[in-house]
C-alpha atoms as a PDB file:
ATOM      1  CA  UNK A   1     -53.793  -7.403 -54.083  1.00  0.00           C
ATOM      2  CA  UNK A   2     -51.040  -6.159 -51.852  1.00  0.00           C
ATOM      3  CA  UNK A   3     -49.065  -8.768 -50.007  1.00  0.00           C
ATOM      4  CA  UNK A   4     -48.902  -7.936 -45.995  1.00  0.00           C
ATOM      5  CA  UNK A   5     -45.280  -8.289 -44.699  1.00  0.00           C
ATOM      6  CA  UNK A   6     -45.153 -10.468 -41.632  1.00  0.00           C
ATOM      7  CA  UNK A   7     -42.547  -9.551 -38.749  1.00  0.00           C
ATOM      8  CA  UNK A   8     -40.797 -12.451 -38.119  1.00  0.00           C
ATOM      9  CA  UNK A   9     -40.032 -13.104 -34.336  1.00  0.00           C
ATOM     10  CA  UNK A  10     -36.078 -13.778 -33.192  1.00  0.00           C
ATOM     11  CA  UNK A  11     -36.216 -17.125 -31.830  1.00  0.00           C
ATOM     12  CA  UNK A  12     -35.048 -16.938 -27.794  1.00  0.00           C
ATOM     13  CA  UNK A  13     -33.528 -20.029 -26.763  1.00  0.00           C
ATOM     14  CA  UNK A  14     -35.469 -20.952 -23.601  1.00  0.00           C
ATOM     15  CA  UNK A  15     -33.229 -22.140 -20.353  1.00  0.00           C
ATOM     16  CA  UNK A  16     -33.694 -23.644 -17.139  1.00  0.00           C
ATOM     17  CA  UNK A  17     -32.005 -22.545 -13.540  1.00  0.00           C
ATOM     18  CA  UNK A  18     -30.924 -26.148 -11.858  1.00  0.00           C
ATOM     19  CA  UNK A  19     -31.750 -25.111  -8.279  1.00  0.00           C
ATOM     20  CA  UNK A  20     -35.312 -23.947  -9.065  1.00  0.00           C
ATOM     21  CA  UNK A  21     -36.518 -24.940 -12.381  1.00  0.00           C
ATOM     22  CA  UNK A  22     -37.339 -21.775 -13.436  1.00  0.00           C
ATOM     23  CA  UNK A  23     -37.423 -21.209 -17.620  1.00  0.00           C
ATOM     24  CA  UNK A  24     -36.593 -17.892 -18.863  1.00  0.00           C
ATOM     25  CA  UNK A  25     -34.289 -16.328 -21.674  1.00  0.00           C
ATOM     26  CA  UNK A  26     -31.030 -17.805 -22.150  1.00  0.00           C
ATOM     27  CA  UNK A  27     -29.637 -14.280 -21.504  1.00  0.00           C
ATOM     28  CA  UNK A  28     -31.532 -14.101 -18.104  1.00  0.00           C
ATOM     29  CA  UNK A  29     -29.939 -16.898 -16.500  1.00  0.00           C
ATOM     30  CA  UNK A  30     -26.197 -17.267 -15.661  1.00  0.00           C
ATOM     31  CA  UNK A  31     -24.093 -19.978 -17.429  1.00  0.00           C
ATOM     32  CA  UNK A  32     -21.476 -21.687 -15.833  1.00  0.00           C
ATOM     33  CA  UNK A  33     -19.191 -23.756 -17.459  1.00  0.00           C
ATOM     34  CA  UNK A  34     -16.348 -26.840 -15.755  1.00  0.00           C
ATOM     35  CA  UNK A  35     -13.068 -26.207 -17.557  1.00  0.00           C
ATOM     36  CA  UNK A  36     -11.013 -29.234 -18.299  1.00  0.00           C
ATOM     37  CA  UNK A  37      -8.727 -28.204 -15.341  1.00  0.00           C
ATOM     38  CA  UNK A  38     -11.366 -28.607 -12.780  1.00  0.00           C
ATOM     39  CA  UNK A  39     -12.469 -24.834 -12.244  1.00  0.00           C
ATOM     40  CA  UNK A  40     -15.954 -23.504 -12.525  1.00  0.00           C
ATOM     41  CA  UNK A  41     -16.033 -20.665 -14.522  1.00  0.00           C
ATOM     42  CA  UNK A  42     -19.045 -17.926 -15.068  1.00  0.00           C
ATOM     43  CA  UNK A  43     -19.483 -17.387 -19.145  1.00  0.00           C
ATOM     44  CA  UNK A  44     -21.332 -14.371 -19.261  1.00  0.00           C
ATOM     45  CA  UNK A  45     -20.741 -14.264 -23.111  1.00  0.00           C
ATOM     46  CA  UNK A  46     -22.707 -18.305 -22.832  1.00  0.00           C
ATOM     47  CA  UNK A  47     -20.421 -18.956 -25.598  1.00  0.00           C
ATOM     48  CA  UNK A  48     -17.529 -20.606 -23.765  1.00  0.00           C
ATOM     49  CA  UNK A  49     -16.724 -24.341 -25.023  1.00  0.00           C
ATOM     50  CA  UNK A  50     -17.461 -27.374 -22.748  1.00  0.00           C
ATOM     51  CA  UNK A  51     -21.083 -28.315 -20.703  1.00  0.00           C
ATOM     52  CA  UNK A  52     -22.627 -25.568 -18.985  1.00  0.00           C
ATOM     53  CA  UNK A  53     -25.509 -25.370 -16.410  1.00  0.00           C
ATOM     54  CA  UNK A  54     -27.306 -22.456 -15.920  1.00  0.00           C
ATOM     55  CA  UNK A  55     -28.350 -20.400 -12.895  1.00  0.00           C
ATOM     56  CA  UNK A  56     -31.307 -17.787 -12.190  1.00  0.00           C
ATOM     57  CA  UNK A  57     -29.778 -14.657 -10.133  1.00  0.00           C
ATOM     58  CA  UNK A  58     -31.669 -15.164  -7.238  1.00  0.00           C
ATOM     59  CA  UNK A  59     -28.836 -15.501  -4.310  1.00  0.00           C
ATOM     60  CA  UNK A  60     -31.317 -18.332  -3.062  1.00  0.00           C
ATOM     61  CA  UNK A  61     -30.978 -20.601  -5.930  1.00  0.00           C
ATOM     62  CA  UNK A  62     -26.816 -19.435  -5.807  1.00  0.00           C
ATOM     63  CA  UNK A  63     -26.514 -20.426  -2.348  1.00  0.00           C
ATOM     64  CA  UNK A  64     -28.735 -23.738  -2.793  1.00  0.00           C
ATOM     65  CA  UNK A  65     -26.577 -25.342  -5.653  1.00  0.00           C
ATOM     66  CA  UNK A  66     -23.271 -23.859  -4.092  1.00  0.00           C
ATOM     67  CA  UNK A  67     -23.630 -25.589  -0.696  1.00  0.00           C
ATOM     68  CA  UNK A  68     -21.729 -28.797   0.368  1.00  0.00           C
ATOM     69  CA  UNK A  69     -24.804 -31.484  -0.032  1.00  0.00           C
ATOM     70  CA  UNK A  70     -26.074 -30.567  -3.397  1.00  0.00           C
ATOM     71  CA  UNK A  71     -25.181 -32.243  -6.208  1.00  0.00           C
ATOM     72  CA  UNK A  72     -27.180 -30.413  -9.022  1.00  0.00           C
ATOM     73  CA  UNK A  73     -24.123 -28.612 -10.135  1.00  0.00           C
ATOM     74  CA  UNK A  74     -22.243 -31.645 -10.600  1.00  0.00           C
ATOM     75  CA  UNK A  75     -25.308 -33.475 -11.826  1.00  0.00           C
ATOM     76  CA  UNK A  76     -25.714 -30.659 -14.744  1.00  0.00           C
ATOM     77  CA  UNK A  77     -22.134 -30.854 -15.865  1.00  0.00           C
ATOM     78  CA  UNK A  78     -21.979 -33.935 -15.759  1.00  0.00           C
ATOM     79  CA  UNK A  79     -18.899 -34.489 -13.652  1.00  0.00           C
ATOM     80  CA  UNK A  80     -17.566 -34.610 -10.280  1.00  0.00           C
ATOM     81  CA  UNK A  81     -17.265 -30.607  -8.594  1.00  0.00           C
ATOM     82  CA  UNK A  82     -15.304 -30.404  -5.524  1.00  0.00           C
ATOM     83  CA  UNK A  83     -15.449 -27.921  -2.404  1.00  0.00           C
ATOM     84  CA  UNK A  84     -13.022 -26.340  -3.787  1.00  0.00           C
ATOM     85  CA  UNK A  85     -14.647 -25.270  -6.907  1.00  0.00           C
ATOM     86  CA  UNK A  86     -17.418 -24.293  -5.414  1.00  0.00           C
ATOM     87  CA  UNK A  87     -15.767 -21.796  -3.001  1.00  0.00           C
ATOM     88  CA  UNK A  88     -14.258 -20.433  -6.330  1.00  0.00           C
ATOM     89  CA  UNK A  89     -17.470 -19.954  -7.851  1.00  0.00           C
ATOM     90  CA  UNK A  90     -19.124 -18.466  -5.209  1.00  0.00           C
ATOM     91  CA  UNK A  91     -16.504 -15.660  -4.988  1.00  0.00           C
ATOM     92  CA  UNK A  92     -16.235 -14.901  -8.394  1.00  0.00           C
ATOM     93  CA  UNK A  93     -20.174 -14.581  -8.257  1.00  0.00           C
ATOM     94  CA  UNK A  94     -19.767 -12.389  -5.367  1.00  0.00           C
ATOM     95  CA  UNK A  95     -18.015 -10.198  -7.428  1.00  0.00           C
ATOM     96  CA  UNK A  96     -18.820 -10.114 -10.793  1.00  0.00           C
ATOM     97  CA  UNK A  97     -22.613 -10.559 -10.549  1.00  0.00           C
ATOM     98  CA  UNK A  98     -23.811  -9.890  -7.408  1.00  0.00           C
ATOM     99  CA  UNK A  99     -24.658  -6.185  -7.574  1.00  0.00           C
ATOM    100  CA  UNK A 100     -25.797  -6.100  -3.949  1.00  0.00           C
ATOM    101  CA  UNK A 101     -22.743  -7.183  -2.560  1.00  0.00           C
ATOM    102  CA  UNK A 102     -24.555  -9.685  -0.459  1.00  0.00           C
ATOM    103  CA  UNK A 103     -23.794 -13.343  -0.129  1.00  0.00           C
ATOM    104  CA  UNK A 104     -25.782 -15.908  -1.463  1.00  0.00           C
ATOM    105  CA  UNK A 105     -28.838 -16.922   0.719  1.00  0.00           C
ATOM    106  CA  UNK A 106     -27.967 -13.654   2.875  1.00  0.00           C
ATOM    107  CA  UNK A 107     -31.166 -11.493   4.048  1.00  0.00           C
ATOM    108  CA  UNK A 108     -31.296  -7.713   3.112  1.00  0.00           C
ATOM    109  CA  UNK A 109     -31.902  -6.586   6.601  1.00  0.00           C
ATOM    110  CA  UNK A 110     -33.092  -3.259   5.389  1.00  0.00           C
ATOM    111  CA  UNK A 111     -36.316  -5.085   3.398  1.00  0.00           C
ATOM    112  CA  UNK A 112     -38.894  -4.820   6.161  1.00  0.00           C
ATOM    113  CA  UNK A 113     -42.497  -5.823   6.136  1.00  0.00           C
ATOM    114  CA  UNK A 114     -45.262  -3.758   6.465  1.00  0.00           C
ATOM    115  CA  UNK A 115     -48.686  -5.011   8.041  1.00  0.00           C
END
């Protein structure tokens, strides 16, 4: 009898956006990670040290957790995230991730719908 070789699957570590709940890849979701100085920082690499949250890329979700009165973000890190921060954050996602240029929770006015 021949033996059948099985192809093992690579485990994906499974993560979860903060604003939405949505679970995907830990690769399809963006990590951020509070430095000991008080700044937010984006890991793209998600191997930065210290607690990270994670964040889908819909500008939505960006625009929900980055807003005054939310406290997910601080919630997930488990520490206290000031206005300041969060202004931070949202320009560094603005530029490094945000391939549309738009702002988070901004509308694509060209997107029309058709009836």
């Amino acid at each position: 009898m021949t033996a059948k070789k099985q192809v093992r699957r690579k485990h994906v570590p499974i993560r979860t956006c903060i604003a939405c709940g949505q679970s995907g890849g830990k690769r399809s979701l963006v990590r951020i990670v509070g430095s000991t100085e008080g700044d937010l920082i984006i890991d793209p690499t998600g191997k930065r040290a210290g607690r990270g949250a994670y964040l889908c890329q819909n500008p939505v979700c960006w625009d929900k957790v980055l807003s005054a009165r939310d406290t997910n973000l601080a919630r997930a890190l488990r520490r206290d995230v000031n206005e300041s921060a969060k202004v931070a954050l949202r320009v560094a996602w603005q530029t490094q991730l945000n391939p549309t240029g738009r702002s988070p929770g901004e509308s694509d006015s060209s997107e029309k719908l058709s009836n």
